[in-house]
Structures are given as C-alpha cells and as structure tokens.
Protein backbone atom coordinates (compact mmCIF):
# COMPACT_ATOMS: atom_id res chain seq x y z
CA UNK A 1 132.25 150.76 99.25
CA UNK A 2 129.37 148.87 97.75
CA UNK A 3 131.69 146.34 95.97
CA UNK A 4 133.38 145.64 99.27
CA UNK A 5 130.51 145.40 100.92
CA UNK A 6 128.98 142.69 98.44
CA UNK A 7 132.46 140.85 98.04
CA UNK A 8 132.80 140.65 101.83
CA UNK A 9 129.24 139.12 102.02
CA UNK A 10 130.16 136.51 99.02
CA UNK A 11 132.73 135.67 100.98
CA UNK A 12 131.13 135.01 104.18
CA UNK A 13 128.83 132.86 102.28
CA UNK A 14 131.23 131.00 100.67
CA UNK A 15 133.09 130.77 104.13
CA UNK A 16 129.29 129.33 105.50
CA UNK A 17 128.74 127.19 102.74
CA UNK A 18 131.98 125.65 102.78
CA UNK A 19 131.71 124.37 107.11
CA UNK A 20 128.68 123.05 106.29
CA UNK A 21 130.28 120.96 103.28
CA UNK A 22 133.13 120.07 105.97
CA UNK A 23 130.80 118.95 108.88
CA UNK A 24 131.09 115.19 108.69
CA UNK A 25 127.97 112.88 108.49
CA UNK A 26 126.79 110.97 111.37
CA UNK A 27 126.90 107.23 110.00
CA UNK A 28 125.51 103.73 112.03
CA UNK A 29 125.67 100.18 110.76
CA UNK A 30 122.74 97.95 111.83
CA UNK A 31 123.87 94.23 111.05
CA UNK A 32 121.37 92.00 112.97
CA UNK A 33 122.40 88.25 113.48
CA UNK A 34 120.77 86.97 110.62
CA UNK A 35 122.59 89.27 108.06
CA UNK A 36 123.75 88.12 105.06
CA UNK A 37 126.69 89.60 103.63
CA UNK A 38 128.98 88.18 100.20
CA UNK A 39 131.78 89.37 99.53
CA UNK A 40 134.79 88.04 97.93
CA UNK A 41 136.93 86.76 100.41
CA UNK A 42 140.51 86.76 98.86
CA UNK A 43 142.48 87.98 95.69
CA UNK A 44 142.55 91.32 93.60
CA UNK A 45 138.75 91.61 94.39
CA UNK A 46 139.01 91.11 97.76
CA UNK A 47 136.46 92.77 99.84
CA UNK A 48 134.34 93.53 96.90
CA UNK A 49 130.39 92.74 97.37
CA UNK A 50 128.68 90.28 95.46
CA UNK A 51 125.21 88.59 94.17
CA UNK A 52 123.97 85.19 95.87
CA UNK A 53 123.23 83.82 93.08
CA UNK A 54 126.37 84.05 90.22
CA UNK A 55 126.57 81.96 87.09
CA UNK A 56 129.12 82.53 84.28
CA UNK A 57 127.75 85.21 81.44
CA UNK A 58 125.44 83.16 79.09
CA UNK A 59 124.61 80.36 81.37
CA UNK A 60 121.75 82.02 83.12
CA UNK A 61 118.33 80.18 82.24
CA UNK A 62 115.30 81.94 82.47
CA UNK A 63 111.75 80.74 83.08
CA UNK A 64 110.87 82.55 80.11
CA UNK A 65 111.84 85.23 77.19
CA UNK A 66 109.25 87.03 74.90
CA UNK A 67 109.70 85.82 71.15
CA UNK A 68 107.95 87.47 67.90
CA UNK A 69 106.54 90.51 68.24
CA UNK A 70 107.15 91.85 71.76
CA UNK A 71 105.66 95.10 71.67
CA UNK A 72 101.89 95.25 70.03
CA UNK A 73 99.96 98.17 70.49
CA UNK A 74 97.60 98.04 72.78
CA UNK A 75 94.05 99.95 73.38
CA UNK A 76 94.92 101.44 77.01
CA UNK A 77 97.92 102.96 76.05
CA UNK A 78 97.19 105.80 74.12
CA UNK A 79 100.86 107.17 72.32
CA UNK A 80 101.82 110.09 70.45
CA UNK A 81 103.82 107.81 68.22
CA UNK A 82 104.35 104.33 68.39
CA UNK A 83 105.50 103.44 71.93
CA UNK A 84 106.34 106.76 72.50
CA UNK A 85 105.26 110.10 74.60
CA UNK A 86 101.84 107.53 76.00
CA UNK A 87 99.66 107.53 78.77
CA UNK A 88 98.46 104.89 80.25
CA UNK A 89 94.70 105.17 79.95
CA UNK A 90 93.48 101.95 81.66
CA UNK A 91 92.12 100.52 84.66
CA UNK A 92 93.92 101.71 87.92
CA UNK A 93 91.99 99.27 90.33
CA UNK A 94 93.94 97.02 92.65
CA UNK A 95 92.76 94.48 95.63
CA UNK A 96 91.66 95.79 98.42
CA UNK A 97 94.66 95.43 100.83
CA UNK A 98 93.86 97.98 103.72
CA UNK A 99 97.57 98.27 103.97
CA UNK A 100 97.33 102.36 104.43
CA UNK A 101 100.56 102.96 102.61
CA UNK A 102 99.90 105.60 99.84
CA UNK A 103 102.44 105.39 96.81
CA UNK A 104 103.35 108.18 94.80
CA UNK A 105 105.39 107.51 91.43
CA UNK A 106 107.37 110.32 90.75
CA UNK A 107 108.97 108.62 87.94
CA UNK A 108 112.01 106.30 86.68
CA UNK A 109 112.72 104.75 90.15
CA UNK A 110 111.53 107.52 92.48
CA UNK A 111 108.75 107.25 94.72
CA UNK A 112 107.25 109.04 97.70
CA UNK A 113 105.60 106.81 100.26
CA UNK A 114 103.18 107.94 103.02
CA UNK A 115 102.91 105.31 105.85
CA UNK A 116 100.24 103.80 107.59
CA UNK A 117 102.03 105.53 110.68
CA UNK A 118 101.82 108.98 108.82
CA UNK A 119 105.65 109.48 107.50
CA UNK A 120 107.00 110.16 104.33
CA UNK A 121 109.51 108.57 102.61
CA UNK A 122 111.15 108.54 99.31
CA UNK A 123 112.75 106.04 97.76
CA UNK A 124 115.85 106.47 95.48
CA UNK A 125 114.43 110.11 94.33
CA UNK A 126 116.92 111.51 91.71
CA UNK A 127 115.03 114.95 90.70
CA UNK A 128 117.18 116.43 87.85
CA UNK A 129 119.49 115.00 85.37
CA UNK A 130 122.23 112.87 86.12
CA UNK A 131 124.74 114.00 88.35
CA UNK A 132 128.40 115.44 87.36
CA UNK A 133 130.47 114.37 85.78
CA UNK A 134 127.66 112.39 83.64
CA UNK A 135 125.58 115.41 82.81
CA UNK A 136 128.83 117.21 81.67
CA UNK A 137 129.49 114.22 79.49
CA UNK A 138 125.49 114.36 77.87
CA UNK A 139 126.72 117.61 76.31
CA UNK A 140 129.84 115.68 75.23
CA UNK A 141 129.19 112.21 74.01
CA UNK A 142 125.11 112.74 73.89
CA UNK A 143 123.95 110.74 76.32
CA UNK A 144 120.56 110.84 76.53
CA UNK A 145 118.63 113.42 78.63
CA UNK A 146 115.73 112.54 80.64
CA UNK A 147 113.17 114.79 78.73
CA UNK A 148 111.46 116.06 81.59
CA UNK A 149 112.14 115.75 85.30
CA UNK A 150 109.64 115.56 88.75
CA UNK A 151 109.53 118.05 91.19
CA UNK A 152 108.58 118.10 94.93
CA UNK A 153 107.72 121.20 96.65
CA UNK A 154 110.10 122.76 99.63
CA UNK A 155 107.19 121.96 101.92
CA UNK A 156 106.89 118.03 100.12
CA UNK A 157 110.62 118.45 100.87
CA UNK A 158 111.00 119.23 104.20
CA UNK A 159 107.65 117.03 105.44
CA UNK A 160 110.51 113.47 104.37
CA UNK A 161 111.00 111.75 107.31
CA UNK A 162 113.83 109.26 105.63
CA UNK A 163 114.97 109.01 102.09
CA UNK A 164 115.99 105.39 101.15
CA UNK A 165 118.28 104.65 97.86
CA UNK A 166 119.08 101.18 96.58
CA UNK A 167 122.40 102.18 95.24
CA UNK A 168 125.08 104.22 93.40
CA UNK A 169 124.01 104.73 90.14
CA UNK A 170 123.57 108.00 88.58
CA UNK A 171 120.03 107.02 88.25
CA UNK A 172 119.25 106.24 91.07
CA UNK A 173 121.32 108.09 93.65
CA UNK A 174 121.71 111.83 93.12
CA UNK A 175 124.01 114.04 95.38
CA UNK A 176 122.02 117.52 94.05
CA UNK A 177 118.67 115.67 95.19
CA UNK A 178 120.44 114.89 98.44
CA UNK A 179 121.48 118.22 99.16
CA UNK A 180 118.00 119.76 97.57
CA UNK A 181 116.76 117.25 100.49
CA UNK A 182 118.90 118.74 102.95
CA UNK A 183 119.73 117.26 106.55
CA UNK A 184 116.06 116.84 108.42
CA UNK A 185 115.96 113.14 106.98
CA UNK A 186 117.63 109.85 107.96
CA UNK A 187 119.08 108.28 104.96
CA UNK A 188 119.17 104.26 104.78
CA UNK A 189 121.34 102.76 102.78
CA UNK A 190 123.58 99.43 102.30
CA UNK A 191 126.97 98.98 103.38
CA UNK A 192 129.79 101.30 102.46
CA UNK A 193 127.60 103.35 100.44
CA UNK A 194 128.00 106.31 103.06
CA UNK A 195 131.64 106.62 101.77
CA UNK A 196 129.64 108.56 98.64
CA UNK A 197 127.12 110.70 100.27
CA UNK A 198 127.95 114.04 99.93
CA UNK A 199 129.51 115.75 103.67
CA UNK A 200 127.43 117.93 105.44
CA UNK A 201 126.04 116.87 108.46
CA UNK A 202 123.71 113.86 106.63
CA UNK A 203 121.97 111.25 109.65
CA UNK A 204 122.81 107.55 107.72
CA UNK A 205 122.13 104.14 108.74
CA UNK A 206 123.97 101.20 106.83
CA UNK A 207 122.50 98.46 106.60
CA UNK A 208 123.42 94.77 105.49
CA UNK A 209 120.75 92.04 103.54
CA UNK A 210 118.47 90.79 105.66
CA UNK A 211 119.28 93.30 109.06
CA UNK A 212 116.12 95.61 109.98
CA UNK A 213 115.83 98.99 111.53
CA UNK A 214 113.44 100.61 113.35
CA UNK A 215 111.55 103.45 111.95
CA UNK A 216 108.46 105.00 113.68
CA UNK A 217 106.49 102.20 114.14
CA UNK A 218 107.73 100.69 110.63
CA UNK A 219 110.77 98.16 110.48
CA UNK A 220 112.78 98.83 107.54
CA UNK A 221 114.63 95.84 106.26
CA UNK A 222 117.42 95.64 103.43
CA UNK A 223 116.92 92.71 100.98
CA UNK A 224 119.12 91.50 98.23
CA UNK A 225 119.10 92.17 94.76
CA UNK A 226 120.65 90.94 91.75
CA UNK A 227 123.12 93.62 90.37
CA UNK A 228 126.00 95.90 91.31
CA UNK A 229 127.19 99.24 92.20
CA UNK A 230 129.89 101.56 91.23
CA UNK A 231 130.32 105.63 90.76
CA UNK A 232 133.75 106.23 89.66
CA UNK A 233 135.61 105.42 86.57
CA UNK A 234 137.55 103.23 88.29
CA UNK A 235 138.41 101.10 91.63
CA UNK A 236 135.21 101.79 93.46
CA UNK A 237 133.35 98.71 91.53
CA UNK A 238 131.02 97.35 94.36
CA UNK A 239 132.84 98.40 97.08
CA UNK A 240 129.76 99.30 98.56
CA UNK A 241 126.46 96.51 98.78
CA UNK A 242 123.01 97.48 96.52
CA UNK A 243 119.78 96.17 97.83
CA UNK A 244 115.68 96.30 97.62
CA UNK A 245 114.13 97.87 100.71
CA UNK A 246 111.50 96.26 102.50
CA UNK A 247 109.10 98.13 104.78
CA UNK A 248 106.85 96.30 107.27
CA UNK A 249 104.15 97.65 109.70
CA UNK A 250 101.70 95.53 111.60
CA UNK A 251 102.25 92.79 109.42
CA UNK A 252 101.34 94.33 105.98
CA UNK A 253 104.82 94.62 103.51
CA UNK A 254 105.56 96.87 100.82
CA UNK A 255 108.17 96.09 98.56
CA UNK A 256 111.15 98.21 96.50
CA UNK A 257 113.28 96.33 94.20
CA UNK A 258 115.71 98.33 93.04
CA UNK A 259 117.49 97.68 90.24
CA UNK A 260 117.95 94.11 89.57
CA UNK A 261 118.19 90.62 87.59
CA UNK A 262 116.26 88.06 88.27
CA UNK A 263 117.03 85.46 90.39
CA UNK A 264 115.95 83.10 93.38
CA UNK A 265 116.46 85.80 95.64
CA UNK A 266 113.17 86.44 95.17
CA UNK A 267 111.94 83.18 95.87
CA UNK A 268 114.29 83.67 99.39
CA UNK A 269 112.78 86.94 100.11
CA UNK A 270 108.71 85.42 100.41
CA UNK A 271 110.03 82.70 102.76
CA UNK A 272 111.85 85.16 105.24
CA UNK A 273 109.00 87.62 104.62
CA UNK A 274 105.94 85.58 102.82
CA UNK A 275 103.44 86.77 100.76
CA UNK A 276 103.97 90.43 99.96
CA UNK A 277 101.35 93.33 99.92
CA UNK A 278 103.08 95.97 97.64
CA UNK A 279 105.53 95.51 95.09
CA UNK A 280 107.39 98.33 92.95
CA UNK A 281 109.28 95.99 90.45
CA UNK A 282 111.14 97.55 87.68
CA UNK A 283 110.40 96.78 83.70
CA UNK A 284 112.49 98.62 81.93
CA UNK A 285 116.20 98.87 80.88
CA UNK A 286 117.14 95.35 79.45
CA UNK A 287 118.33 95.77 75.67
CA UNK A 288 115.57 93.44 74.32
CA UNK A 289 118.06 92.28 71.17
CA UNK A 290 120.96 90.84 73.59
CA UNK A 291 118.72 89.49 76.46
CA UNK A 292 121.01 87.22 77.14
CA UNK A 293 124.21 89.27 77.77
CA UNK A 294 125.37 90.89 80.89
CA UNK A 295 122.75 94.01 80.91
CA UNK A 296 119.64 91.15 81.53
CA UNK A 297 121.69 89.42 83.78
CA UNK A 298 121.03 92.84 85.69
CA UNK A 299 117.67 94.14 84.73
CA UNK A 300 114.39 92.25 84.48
CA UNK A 301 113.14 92.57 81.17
CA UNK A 302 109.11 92.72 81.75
CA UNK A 303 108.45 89.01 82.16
CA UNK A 304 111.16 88.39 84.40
CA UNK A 305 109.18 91.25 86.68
CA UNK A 306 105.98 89.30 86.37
CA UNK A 307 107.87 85.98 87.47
CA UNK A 308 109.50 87.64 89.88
CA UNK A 309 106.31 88.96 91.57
CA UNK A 310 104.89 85.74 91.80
CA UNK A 311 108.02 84.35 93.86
CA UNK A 312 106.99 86.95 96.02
CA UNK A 313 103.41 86.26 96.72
CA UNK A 314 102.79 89.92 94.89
CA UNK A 315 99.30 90.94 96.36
CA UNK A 316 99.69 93.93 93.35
CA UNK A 317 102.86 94.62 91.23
CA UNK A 318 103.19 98.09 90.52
CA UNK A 319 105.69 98.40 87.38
CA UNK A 320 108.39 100.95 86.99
CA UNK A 321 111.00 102.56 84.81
CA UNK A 322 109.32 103.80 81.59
CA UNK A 323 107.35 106.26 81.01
CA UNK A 324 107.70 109.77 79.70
CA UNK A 325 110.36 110.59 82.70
CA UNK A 326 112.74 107.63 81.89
CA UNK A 327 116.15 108.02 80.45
CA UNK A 328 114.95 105.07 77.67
CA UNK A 329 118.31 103.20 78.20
CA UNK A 330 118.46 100.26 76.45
CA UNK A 331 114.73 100.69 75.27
CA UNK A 332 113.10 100.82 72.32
CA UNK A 333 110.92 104.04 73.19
CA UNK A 334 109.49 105.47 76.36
CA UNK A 335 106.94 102.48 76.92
CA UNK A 336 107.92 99.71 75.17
CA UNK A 337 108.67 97.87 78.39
CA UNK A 338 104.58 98.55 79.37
CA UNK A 339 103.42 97.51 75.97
CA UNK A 340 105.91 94.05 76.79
CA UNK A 341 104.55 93.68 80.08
CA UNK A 342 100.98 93.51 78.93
CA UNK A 343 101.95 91.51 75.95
CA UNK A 344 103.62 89.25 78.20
CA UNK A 345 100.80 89.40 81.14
CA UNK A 346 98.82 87.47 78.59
CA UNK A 347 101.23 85.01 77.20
CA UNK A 348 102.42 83.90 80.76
CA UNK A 349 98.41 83.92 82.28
CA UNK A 350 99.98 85.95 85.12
CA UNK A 351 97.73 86.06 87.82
CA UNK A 352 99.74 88.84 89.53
CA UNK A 353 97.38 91.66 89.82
CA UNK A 354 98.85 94.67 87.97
CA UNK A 355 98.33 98.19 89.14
CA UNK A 356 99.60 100.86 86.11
CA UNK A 357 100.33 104.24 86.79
CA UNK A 358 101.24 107.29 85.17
CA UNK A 359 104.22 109.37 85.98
CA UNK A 360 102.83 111.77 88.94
CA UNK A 361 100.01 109.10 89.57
CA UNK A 362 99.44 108.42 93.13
CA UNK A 363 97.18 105.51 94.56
CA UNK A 364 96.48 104.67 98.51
CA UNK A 365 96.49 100.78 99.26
C-alpha cells in the first residue's frame, strides 16, 4: 500500500509538473516608430538578423590594439598566481552621479539592479553552469567549467521585478535560471528570442533596437550591439535579434552592453541617448593572439571597452567578464582582461572614470 501510495503521488506530480511545462507564455512585441530592425532581406539567409555595421572578416580597423606586453602585474590586483584566482584590491570610488541605481555584480555578465523607483532587476543572470546539452558535453569534450557559481536567495529571487537577457548564448541566457526565477517576473528580450524561453506560463515583452517600454516609472529601451545569436547546432543562427539594454529614469541612464564588438553603434547610441550615467561594458573573451579574426570582431578586447565608453559619454565604466566566476574563454587566466584594461587605461590616457569590482561587489550610484 505504501508503494502505491508514493507512486500515485509521483505521478500526480509529474502530471502537475508537466501542465505547467505545457501552459504557453504570454508574449508582446513593442516596436515603436523609430525602431530599427536589419535583417537580410532575400536569399538562403533570408529573415536572418544582422549588425549595422558589417565589414568583410579582416577589414575591420580599430582605433587601437595593445602591443608588447599586454598584461603587467599590477599593485591593486593582488593574485594567487599570475593573473589568476585575484582580487581586485583598489580604489572603488566613482563620481558622484546621484543616479540612485544600486548595481550588484554577480559575476560573468550577471547583474542585479535596484532602481531609483525601488525594483529589482537582473540582467542576463545565468546561476549554474551552462545549460544542456553544453554541460553534458563539459564532461565530454572538457569544456571548461566555471569554477564557482553566484547564488541569490529564494527571497532575492522572488523580490525580481523583470529579468532582462541580451541574448541566446549559453552564457548568458540560462533556461534552469529562468525556471529557478520562476513566473512573478516580466522578461524583456529582443525579437524572436521568446521562441527559446522555456513554456510555462513566462510574461515576455520583445522588443526591437531602439523601441522602449515602460517599466514602473523606468523606460526600458533595447539598443544594438555588435554580435549574434544562436542556440542550436544548426538553422537557428540569428533568427532571433541580440541587443544592450538601456534603462532610463528621470533623465539619469544606465547602460548594459551585452556581448559585443566594437563599432559606431556606440557612437549612435550617445546621440539618441547622450551622455550616459552607468555603463557595464564587457572586457573579456577576445583571444588576444588572433585579435583580428572573427571572435574580436564580436568581443571588445579591453581597449575597445575603454573607446567604446567614451563614444558613450561614460560618466563611470564598470568592466565585466573576468574574474574568479568567468568561464576564461579565450583568456589567458581569470583577470588578464583587468590587468589589460589598466595597462591599457594608461597607454590610451582614458579619461573614462573606471569603477572595479569584485565578483559579489555591490556599489549604489
């Protein structure tokens, strides 16, 4: 009787679990006016999304690359070995902006933002390892493991008022954080990426480059980036648009990237927008020995980040993508890409105020 009892209650479960997997998501599109959308208009690609800016592999100039020794040690970063396991041990001062907006680094590319009109929202926040089938394939083919991985609470959980991801990557967009997340939240995201979001009654708004929603009393606007998306193996490559996110409240702007290249898109995004409060740009993730293959032409190596926060009128740049969190790809140790970026902070006399944190670090502006 006891076994029937328990395999009739595994079963309702299952029976519970599965309708809640089956109730379909609740998805709006906000394309204002002004909305900018490329995509390929005609051919075998037709339909697919693509960058503003698009130059031929190699022909990319950029306004400038680090030469000789990249990555010297330096006396604020305190390592376990060289470039490795560090903290940042440094000045965390900024400019007084009296913005309000509190910004929590969780690590890699996820943050949790407080407003100035008391929500919380997290941006791109990919708890665990990489979804399936990429964490099957780290015990495979090795792929490297992020060595340790942030954690919110079930109360920091349930207090998020939106969760907002850039795009598809297994960085940066995580179905087990989703449902870990659950459905309280209204998800913003760019076009056609609600054809991945896992079903279960999820509130999403899609939104184009350049359209705006309303959120509280903050106006949430999608801005390009230079990159692309994709999940499967194969025929889903950027079927769906990537973006930075761009949140706005009485006039003071803070600023996620995403992942991305650099190009004059972020020259584009300070005249719509001008001069920008807060800016999370990321570092990391360029392959410094083939900076100029494909994998810059979609990651800012450390001085394309400072160049690219002084197209945007950067009030304070707040770097991310090392760190002791990171999956290192394509680096040459957990903060390489912070030694570069104060390496290069001197050689360019960037006048971009830097604000460095720590994975966990979390600063009110």
């Amino acid at each position: 009787m006891k076994f029937t009892l328990v395999s009739t209650g595994l079963l309702l479960s299952s029976a519970l679990l599965l309708n809640a997997c089956s109730t379909p998501n609740q998805v709006a599109q906000h394309i204002t006016t002004d909305a900018l959308i490329e995509q390929v208009a005609e051919g075998e690609y037709q339909g697919m999304y693509r960058n503003i800016y698009r130059l031929p592999l190699g022909k990319r100039q950029y306004p400038a690359s680090c030469d000789g020794d990249c990555y010297p040690a330096h006396p604020a970063v305190i390592c376990e070995a060289p470039g490795q396991n560090c903290q940042y041990a440094g000045p965390k001062q900024a400019p007084a902006l009296n913005t309000d907006f509190t910004v929590h680094w969780l690590g890699h590319a996820s943050f949790l933002i407080h407003t100035p009109d008391g929500q919380q929202l997290l941006f791109d926040p990919v708890f665990g390892q990489f979804d399936w089938p990429i964490n099957w394939a780290q015990h495979l083919v090795g792929i490297i493991k992020r060595p340790y991985t942030p954690t919110l609470s079930p109360a920091q959980l349930a207090a998020t008022d939106a969760v907002l991801y850039s795009h598809l990557h297994y960085d940066h967009f995580s179905h087990a954080s989703i449902r870990q997340i659950g459905t309280s939240p209204t998800y913003y995201l760019p076009l056609g990426m609600a054809n991945y979001m896992p079903k279960g009654g999820y509130n999403v708004i899609e939104q184009a480059w350049y359209s705006q929603s309303p959120l509280g009393e903050l106006k949430v606007h999608l801005v390009p980036a230079h990159h692309f998306n994709s999940r499967k193996l194969f025929n889903d490559d950027n079927r769906a648009m990537w973006g930075g996110w761009l949140l706005e409240h009485n006039g003071k702007t803070l600023f996620f990237a995403g992942d991305t290249g650099y190009s004059e898109h972020f020259k584009d995004i300070q005249q719509r927008y001008g001069d920008i409060d807060i800016c999370l740009i990321p570092i990391a993730s360029y392959h410094s020995d083939k900076e100029q293959n494909w994998y810059r032409y979609v990651h800012t190596t450390p001085e394309d980040a400072l160049i690219a926060a002084s197209d945007l009128g950067c009030k304070v740049m707040i770097p991310w993508g090392y760190g002791n969190a990171s999956w290192q790809m394509g680096d040459l140790s957990s903060h390489s890409p912070l030694l570069r970026l104060l390496h290069m902070q001197q050689q360019l006399d960037s006048q971009v105020p830097l604000l460095i944190l720590n994975e966990g670090d979390s600063v009110k502006l």
